[in-house]
Protein backbone atom coordinates (compact mmCIF):
# COMPACT_ATOMS: atom_id res chain seq x y z
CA UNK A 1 -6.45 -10.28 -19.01
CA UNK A 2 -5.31 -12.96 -16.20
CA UNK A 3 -1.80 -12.88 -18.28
CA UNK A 4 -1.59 -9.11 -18.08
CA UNK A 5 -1.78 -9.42 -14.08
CA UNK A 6 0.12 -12.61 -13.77
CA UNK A 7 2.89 -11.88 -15.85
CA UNK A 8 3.32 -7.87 -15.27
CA UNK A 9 2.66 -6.87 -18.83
CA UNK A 10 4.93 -3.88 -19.00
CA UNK A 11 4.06 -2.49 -22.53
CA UNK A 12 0.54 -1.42 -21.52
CA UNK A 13 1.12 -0.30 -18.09
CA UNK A 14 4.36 2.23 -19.35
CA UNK A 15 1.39 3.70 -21.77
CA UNK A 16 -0.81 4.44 -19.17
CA UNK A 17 -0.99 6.03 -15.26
CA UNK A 18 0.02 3.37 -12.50
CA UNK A 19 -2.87 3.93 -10.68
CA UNK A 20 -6.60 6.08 -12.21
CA UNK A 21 -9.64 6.56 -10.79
CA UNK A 22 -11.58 8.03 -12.55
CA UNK A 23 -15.66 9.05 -11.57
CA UNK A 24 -15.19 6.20 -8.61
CA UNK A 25 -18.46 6.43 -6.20
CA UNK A 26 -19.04 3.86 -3.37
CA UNK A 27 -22.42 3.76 -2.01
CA UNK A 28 -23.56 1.64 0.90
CA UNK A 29 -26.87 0.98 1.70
CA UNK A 30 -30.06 1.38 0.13
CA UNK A 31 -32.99 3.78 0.08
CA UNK A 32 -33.10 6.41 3.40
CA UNK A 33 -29.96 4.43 4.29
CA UNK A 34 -27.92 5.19 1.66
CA UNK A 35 -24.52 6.74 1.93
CA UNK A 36 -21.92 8.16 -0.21
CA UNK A 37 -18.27 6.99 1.29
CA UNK A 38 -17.03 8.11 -2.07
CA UNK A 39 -18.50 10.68 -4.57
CA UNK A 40 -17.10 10.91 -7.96
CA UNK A 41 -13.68 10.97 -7.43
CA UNK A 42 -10.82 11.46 -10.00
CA UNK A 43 -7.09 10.52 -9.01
CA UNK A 44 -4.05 9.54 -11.16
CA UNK A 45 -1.04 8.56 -8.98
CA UNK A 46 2.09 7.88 -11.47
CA UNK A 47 4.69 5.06 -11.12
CA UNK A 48 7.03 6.18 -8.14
CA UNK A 49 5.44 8.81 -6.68
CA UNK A 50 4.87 9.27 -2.65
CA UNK A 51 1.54 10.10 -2.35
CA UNK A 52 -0.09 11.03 1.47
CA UNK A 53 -4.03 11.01 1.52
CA UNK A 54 -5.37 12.95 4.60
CA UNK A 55 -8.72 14.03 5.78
CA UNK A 56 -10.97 13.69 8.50
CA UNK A 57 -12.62 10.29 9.86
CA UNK A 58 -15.90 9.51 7.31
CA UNK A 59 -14.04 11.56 4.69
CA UNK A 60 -13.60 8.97 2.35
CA UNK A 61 -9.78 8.19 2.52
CA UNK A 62 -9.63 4.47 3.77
CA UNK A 63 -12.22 3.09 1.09
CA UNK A 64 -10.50 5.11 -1.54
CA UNK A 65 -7.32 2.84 -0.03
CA UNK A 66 -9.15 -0.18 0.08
CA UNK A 67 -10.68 0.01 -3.41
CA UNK A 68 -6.80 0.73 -4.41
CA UNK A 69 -5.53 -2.10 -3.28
CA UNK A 70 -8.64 -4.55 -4.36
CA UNK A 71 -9.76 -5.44 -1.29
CA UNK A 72 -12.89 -3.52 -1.96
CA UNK A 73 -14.95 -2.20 -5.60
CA UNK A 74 -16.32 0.98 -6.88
CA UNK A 75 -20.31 1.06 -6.85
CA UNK A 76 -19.38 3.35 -10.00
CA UNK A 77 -17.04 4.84 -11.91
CA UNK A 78 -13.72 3.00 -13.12
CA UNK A 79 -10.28 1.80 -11.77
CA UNK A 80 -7.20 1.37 -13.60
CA UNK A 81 -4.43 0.00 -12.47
CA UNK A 82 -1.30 0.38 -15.30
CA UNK A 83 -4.11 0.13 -18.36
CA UNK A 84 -6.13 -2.85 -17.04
CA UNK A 85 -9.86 -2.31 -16.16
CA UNK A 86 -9.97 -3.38 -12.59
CA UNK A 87 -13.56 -3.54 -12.39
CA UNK A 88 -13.37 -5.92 -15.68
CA UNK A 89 -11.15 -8.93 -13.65
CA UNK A 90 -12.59 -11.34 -11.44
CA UNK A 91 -12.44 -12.41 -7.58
CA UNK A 92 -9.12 -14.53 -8.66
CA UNK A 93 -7.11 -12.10 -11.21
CA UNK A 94 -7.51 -9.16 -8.90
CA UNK A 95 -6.23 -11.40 -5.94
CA UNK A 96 -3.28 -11.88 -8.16
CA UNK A 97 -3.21 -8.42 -9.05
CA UNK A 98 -2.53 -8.05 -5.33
CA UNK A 99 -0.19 -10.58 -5.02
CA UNK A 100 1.80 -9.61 -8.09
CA UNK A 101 2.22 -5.89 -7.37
CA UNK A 102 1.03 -4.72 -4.44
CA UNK A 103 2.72 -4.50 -0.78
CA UNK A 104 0.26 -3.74 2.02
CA UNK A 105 1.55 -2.10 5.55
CA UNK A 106 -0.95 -1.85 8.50
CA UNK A 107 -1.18 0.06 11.68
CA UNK A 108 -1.12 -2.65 14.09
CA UNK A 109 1.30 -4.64 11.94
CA UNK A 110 -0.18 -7.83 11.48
CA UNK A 111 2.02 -10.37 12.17
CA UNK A 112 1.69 -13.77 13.28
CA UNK A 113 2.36 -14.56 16.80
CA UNK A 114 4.90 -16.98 17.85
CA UNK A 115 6.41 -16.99 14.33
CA UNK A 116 9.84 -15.81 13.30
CA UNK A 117 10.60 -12.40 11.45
CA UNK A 118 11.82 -14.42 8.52
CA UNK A 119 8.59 -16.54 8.51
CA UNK A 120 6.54 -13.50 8.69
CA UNK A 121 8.42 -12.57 5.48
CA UNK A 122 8.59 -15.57 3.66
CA UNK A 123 4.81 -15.73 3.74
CA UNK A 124 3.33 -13.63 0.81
CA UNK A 125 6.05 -15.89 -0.95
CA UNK A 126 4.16 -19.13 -0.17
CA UNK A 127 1.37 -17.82 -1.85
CA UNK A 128 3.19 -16.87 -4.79
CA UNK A 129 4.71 -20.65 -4.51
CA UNK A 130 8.48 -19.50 -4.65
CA UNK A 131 10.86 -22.58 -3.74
CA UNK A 132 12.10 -22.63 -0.28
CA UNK A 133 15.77 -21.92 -0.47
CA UNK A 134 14.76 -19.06 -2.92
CA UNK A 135 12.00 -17.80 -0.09
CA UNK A 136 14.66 -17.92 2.29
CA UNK A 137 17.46 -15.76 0.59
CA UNK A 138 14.81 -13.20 -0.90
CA UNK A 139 13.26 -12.93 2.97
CA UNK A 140 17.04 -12.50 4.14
CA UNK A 141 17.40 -9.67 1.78
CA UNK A 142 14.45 -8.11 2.31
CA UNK A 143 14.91 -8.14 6.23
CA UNK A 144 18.15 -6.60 5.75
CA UNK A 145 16.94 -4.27 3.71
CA UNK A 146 15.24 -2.44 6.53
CA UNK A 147 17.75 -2.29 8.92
CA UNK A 148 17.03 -6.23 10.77
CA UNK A 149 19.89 -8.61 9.56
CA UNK A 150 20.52 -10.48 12.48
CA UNK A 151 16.93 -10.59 13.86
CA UNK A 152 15.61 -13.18 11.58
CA UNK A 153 14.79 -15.51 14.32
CA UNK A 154 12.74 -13.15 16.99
CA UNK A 155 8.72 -13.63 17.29
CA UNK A 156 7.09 -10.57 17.21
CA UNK A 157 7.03 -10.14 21.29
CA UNK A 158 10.93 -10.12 21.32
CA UNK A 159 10.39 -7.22 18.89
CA UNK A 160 10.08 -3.28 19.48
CA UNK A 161 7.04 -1.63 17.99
CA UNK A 162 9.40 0.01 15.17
CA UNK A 163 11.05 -2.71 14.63
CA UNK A 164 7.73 -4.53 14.19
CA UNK A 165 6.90 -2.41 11.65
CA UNK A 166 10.19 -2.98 10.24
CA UNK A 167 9.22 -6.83 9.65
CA UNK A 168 5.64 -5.74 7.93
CA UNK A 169 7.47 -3.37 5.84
CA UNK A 170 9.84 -5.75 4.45
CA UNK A 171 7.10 -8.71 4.16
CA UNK A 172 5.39 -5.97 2.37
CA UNK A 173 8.59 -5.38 -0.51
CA UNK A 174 9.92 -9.27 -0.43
CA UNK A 175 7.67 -9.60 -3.45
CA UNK A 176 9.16 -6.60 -5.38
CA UNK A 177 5.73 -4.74 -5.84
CA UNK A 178 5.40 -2.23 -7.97
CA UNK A 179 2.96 -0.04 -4.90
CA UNK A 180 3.13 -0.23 -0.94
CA UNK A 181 -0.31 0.80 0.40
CA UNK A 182 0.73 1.99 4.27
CA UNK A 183 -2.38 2.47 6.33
CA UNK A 184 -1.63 4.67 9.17
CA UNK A 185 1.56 3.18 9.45
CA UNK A 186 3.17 5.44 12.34
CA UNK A 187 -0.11 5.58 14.03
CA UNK A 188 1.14 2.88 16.74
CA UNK A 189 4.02 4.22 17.17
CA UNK A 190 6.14 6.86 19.35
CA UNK A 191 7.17 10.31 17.20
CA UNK A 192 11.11 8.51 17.24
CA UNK A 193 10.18 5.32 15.82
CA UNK A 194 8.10 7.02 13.62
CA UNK A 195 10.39 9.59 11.96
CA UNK A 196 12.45 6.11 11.17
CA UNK A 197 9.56 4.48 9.69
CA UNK A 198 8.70 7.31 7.31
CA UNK A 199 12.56 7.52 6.52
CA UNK A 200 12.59 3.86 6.01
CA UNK A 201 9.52 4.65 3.31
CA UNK A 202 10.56 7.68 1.48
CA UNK A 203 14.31 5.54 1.15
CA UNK A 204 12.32 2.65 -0.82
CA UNK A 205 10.30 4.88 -2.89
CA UNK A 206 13.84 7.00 -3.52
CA UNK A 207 16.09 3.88 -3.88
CA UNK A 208 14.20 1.29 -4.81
CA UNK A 209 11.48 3.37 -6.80
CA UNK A 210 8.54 2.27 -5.18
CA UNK A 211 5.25 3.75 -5.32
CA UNK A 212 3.59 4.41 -1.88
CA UNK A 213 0.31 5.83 -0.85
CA UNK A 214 0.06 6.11 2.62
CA UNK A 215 -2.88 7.49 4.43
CA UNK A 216 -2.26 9.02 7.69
CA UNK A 217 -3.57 11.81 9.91
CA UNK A 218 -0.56 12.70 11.18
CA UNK A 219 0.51 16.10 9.57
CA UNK A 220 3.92 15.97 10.20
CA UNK A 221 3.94 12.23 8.69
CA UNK A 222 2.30 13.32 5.37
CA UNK A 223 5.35 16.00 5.53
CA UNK A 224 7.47 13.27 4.42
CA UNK A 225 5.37 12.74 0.94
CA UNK A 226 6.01 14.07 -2.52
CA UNK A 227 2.18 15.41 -2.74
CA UNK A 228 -0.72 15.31 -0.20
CA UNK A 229 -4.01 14.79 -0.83
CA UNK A 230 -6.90 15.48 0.56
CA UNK A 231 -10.34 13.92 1.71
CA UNK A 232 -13.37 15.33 2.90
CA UNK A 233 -16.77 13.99 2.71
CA UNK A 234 -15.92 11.36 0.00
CA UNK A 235 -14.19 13.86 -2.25
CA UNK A 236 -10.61 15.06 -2.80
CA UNK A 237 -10.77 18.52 -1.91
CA UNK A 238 -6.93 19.36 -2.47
CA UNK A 239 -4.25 17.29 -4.03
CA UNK A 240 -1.12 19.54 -4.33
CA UNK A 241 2.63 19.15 -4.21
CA UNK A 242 4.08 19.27 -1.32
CA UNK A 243 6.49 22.51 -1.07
CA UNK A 244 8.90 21.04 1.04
CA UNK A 245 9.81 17.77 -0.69
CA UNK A 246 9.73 19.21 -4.43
């Protein structure tokens, strides 16, 4: 199993959904205090689709995004990610699981203070122990990539707020994943800066064919997404193709 994540096992993953979920309840809380953050829910998301979850606050959407991306397991049902039983890998595989294939892109950025673009960048890399001079160049690229050659050196306070964003985007696709997970990722930002940042997105799913799930409640954000789905009180009410983009 730890070879399947490690060394992106493509046979098995072509043969099945990129991403299932599939009778996935969370439950916190015990007793009179239990509650349902998720109930049930069945999603397939396919390799290089742009997918926009929306729904009120408490409706379920962030956990769904955080079980997604590992940082956070069903109570019950299952997860899939490209074949492999999520729930089935331990503390360590699915922390490579992240590191291997998943790109993550926050609201309020996330980067270090006081530390270059390019270092920002280069970091996932560390983890992933690439050499230095090969950390550098795929950093460089990646930077460039969203529109920053030339900016490698500025800390994050000689930065805009888009181009902030710009930096956690491309830390976020240095390591080639195969999924960005963008959490609100406009939400910081002025309606300008964030048409770019969506543009930015839907170029890297288009061009680079990455998958992105990005969960926003900004309707005229999720406008930019092949299909929106949505969450209310831990279930997907709608999931639909969005008319405009298809």
């Amino acid at each position: 199993m730890t070879d399947k994540v490690a060394g992106k096992a493509t046979e098995d993953r072509q043969a099945a959904p990129l991403i299932h979920l599939e009778g996935v309840s969370k439950i916190y809380g015990q007793g009179e205090a239990k509650v349902y953050a998720l109930r049930g829910i069945d999603l397939v998301i396919q390799s290089g689709e742009f997918a926009a979850i929306m729904g009120p606050s408490g409706s379920g959407k962030s956990t769904a995004m955080n079980i997604i991306g590992c940082l956070d397991t069903p109570t019950e049902g299952h997860y899939r990610f490209g074949g492999v039983e999520v729930g089935g890998l331990g503390r360590d595989q699915r922390a490579l699981l992240r590191r291997n294939f998943l790109g993550f892109v926050f609201q309020g950025y996330n980067l270090l203070a006081r530390t270059s673009a390019l270092d920002n960048v280069e970091l996932p890399l560390i983890y992933q122990g690439v050499p230095a001079a090969k950390r550098k160049s795929m950093a460089l690229e990646a930077l460039a990539k969203v529109g920053l050659a030339g900016r490698e050196s500025h800390d994050p306070s000689q930065l805009s707020g888009g181009q902030q964003q710009r930096v956690a985007i491309a830390r976020a696709i240095v390591t080639r994943p195969d999924v960005i997970l963008a959490d609100e990722p406009t939400g910081n930002l002025d309606s300008a800066r964030g048409e770019e940042i969506m543009d930015l997105l839907t170029a890297l799913n288009r061009d680079e064919g990455i998958t992105i799930i990005m969960v926003t409640h900004e309707p005229d954000m999720a406008e930019y997404a092949d299909r929106l789905i949505r969450f209310v009180d831990g279930r997907v009410e709608s999931d639909v193709r969005n008319p405009v983009r298809n």
